[in-house]
Protein backbone atom coordinates (compact mmCIF):
# COMPACT_ATOMS: atom_id res chain seq x y z
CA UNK A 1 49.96 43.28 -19.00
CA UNK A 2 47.11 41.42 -18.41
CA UNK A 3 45.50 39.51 -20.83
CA UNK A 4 41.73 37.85 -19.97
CA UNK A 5 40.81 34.36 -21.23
CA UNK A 6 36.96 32.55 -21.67
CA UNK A 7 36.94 29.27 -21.89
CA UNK A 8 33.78 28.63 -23.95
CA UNK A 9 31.63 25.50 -24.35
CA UNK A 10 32.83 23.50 -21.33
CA UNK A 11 31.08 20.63 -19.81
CA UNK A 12 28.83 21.01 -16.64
CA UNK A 13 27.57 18.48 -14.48
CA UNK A 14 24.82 19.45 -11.73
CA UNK A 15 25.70 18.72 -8.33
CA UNK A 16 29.80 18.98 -8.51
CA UNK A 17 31.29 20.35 -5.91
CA UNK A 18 34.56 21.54 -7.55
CA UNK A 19 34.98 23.07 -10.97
CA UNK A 20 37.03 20.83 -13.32
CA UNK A 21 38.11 21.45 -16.88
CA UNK A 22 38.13 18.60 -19.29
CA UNK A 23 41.97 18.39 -20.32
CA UNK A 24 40.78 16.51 -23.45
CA UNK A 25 38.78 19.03 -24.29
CA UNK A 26 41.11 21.82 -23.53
CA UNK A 27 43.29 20.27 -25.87
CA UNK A 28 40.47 19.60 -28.91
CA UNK A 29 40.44 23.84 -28.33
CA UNK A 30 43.79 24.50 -29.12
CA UNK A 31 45.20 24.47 -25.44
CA UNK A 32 48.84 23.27 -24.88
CA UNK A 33 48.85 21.23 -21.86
CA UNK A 34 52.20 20.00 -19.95
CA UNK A 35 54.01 19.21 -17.10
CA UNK A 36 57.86 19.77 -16.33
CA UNK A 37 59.73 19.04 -13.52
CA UNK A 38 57.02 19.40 -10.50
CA UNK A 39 54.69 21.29 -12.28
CA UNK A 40 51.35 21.65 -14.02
CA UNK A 41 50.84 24.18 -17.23
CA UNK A 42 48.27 25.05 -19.62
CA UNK A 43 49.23 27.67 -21.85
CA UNK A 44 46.88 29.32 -25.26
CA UNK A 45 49.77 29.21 -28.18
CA UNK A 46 52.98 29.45 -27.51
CA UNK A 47 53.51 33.16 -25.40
CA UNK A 48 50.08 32.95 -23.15
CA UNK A 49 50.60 31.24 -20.43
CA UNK A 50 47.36 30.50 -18.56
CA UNK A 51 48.08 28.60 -15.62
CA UNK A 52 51.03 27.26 -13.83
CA UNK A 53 50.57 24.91 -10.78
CA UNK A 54 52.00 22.80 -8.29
CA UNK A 55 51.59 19.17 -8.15
């Protein structure tokens, strides 16, 4: 199953060139933010995990 999120209202700035996420603002949304071990996640509630990354 694969489940689609938007990510509404972010930030831009003109001339970036990377994308970035605001993790305070991810977490003023309702985003739970976390690392374990050697790893990065960001999950939506508790079963939708959203990303999962090395650090």
């Amino acid at each position: 199953m694969c489940i689609t999120f938007q990510i509404l209202n972010v930030y831009y700035i003109s001339n970036i060139k990377n994308d970035i996420l605001s993790l305070g603002q991810l977490l003023l949304i309702g985003y739970d933010i976390h690392m374990e071990g050697l790893s990065f996640f960001i999950k939506y509630g508790r079963n939708y995990l959203i990303i999962k990354a090395p650090m």
